[in-house]
N, C-alpha and C. Protein backbone atom coordinates (compact mmCIF):
# COMPACT_ATOMS: atom_id res chain seq x y z
N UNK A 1 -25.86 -262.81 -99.26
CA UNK A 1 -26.60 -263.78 -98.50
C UNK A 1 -27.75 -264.37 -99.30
N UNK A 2 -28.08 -263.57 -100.16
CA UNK A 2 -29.49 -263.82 -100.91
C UNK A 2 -29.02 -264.94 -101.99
N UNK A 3 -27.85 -264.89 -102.00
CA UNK A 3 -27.12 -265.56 -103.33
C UNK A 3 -27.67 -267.26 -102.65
N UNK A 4 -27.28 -267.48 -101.69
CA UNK A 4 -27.19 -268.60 -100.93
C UNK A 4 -28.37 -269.27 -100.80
N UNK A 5 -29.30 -268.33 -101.28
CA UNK A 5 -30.73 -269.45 -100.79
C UNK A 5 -31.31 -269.46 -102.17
N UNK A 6 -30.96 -268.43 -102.90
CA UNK A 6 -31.46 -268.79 -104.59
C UNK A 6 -30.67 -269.68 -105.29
N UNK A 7 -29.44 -270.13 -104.55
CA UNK A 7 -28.43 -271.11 -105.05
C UNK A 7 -29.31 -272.60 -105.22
N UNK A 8 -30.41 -272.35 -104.17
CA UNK A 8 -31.25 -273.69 -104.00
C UNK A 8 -32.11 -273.77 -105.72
N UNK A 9 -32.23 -272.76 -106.09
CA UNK A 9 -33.52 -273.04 -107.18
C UNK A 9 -32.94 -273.83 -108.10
N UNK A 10 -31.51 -274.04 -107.74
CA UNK A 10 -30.99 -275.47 -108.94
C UNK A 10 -31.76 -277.33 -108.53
N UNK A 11 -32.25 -277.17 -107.75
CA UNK A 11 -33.07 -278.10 -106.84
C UNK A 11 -34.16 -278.47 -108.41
N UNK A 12 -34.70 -277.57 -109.63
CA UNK A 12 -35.47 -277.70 -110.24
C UNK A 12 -35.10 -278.71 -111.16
N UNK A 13 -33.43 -278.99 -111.28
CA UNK A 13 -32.74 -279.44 -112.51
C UNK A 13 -32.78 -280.84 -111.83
N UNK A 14 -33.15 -281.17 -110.63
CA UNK A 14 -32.80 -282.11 -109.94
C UNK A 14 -33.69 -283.03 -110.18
N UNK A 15 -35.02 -282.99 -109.92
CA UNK A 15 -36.29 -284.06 -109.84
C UNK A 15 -36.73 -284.33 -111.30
N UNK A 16 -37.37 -285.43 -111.37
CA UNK A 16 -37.90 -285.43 -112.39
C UNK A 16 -39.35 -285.15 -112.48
N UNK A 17 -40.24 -285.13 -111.81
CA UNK A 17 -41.62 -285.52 -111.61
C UNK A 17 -42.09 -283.44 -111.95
N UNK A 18 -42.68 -282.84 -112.10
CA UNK A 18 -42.60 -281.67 -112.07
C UNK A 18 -43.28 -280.97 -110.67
N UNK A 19 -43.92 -281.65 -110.04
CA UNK A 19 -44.41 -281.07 -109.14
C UNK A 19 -43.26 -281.12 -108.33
N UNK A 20 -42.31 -282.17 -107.72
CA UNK A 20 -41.19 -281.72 -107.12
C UNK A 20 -40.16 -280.83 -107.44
N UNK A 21 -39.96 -280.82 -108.84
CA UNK A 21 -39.01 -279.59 -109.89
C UNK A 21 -39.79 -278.19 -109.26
N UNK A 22 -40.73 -278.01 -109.37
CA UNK A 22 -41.44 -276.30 -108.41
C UNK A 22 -41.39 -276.55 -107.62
N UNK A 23 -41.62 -277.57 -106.43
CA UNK A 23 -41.49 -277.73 -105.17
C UNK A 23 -39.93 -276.87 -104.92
N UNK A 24 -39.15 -277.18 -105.33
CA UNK A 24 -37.63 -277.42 -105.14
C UNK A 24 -37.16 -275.79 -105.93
N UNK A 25 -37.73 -275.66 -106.98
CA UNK A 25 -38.01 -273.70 -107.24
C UNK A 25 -38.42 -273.10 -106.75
N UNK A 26 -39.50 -273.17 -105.54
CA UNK A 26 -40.37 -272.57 -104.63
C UNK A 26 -39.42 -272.58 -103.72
N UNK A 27 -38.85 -273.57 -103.00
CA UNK A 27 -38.11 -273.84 -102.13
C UNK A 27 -36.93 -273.09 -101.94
N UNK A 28 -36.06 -272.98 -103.31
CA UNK A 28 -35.07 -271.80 -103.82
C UNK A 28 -35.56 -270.44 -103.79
N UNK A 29 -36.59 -269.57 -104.22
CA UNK A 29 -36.74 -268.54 -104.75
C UNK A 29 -37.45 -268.13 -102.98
N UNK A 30 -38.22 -268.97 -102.01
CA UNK A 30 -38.47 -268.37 -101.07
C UNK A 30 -37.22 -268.27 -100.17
N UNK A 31 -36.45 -269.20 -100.01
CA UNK A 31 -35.19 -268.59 -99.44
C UNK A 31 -34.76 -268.00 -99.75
N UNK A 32 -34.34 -267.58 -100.97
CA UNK A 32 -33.79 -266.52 -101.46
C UNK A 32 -34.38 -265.21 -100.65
N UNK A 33 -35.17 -264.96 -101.04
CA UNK A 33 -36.64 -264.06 -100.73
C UNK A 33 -36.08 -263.62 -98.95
N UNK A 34 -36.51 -264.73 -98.50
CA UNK A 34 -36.34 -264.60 -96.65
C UNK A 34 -34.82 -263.63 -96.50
N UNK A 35 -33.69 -264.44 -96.94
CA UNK A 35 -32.65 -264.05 -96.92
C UNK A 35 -32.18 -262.45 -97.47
N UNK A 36 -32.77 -262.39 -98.50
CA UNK A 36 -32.78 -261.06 -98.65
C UNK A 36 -33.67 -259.94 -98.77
N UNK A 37 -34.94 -260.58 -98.30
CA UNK A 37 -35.98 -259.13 -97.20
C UNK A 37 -34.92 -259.25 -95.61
N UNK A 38 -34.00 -259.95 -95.01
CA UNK A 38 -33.76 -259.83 -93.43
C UNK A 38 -32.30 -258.90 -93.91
N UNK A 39 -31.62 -258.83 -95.41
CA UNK A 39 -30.95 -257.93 -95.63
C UNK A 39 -31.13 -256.25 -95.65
N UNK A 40 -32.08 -256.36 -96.31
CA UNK A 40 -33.49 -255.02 -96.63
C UNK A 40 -33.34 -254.27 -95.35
N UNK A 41 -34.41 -255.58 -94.33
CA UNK A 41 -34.58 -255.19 -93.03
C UNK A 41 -33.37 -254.31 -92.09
N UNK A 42 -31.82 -255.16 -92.39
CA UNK A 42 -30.81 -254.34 -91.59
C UNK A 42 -30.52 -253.42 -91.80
N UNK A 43 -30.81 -252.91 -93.73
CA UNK A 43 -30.03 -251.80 -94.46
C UNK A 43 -29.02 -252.27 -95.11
N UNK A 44 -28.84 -253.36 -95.01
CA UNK A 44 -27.19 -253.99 -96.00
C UNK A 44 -27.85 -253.67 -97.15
N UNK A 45 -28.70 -254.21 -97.78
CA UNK A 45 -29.74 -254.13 -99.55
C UNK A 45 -31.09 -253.44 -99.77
N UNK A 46 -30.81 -253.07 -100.86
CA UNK A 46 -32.08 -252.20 -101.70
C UNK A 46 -32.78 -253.80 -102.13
N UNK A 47 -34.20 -253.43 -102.45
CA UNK A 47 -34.64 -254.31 -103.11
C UNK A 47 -34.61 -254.83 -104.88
N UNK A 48 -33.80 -254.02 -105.28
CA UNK A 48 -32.84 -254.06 -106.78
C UNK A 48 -31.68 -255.02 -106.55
N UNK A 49 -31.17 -254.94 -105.21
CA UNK A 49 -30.46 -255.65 -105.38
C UNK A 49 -30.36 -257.35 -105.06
N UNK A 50 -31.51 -257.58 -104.35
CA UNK A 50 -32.26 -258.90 -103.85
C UNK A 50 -32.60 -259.20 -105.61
N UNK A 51 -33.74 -258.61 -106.21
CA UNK A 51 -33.58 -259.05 -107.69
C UNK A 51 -32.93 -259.07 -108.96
N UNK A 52 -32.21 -258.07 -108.65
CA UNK A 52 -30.87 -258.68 -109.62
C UNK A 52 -29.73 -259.77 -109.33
N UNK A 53 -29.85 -260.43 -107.99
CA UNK A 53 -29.66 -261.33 -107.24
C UNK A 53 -30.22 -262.87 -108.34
N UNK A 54 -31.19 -262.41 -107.50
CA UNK A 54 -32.52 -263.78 -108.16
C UNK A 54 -31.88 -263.79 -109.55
N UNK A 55 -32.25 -262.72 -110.46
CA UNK A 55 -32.23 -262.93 -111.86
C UNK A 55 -30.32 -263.37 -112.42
N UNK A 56 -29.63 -263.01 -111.66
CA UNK A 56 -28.08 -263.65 -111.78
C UNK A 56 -28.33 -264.82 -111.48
N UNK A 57 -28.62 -265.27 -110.46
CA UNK A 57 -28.73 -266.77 -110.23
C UNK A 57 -29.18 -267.70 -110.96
N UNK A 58 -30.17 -267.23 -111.46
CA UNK A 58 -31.02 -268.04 -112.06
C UNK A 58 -30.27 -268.53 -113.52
N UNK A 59 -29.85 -267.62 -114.09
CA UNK A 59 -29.02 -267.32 -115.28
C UNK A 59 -27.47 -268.33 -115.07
N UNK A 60 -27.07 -268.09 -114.02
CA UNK A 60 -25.94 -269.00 -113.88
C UNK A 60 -26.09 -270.39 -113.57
N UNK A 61 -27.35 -270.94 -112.56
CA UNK A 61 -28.24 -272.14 -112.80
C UNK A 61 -28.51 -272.89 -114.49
N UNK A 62 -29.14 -271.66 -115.34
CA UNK A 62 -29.38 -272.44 -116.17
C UNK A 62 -27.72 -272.57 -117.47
N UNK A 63 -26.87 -271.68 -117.20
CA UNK A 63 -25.65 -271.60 -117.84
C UNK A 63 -25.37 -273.14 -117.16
N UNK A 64 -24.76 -273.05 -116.50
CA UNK A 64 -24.11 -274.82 -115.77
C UNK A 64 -25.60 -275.65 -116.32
N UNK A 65 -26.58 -275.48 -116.02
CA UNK A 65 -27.13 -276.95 -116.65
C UNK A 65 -26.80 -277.16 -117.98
N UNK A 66 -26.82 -276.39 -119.01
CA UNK A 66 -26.62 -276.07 -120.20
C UNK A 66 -25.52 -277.17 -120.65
N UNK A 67 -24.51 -276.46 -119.77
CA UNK A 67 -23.01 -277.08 -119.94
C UNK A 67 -23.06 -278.31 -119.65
N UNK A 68 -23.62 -278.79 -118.39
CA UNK A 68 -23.40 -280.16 -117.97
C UNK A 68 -24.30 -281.13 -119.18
N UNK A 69 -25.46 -280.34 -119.66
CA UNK A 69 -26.77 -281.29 -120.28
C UNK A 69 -25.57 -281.70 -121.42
N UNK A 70 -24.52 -280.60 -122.03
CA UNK A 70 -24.09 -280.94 -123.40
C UNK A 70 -22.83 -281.57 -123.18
N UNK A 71 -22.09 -281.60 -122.19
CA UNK A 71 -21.13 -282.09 -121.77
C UNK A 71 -21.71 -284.04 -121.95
N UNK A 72 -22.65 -283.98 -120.81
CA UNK A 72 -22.77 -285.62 -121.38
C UNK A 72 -23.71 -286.38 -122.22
N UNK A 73 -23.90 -285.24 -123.04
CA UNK A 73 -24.80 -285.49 -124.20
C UNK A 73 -23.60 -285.95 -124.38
N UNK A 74 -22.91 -285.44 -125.24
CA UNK A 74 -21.85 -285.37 -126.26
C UNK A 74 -21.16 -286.86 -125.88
N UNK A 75 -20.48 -287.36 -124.07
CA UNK A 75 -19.53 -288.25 -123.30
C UNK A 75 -20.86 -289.50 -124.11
N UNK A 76 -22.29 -289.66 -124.02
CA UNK A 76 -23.28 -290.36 -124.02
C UNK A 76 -22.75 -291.36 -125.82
N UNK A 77 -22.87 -289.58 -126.30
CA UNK A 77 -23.13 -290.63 -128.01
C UNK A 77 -21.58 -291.19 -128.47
N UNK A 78 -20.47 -290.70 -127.28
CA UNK A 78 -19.01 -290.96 -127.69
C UNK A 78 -18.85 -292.50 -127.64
N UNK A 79 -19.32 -293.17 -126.49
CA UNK A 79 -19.08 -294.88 -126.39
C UNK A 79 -20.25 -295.39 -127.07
């Protein structure tokens, strides 16, 4: 569940201005957060596993930007 609201912190790759880029990381990392303290709360998750959560996500966020940044780098200097 926690996956789902840290899925948002790709929201950072989105804006350009930087105060909306943290807006939109804040925005990700507290849902995240909500979503998996109400896991905590039932007993479904440890709190290891809410942050190794976060820290996967984040990692696979910046893997796909990576890819996409070089993907049309590359499509950019082709024409």
């Amino acid at each position: 569940h926690a996956t789902i609201g840290f899925a948002w912190m790709a929201l950072y790759f989105v804006f350009r201005k930087s105060s909306a880029r943290f807006m939109g990381l804040g925005f990700g990392l507290t849902l995240g957060w909500l979503l998996g303290i109400f896991q905590m709360i039932r007993g479904e998750h440890f709190l290891s596993h809410t942050i190794v959560t976060m820290i996967a996500s984040w990692l696979v966020i910046l893997l796909t930007f990576s890819c996409f940044q070089r993907f049309y780098h590359v499509k950019r200097n082709a024409s």
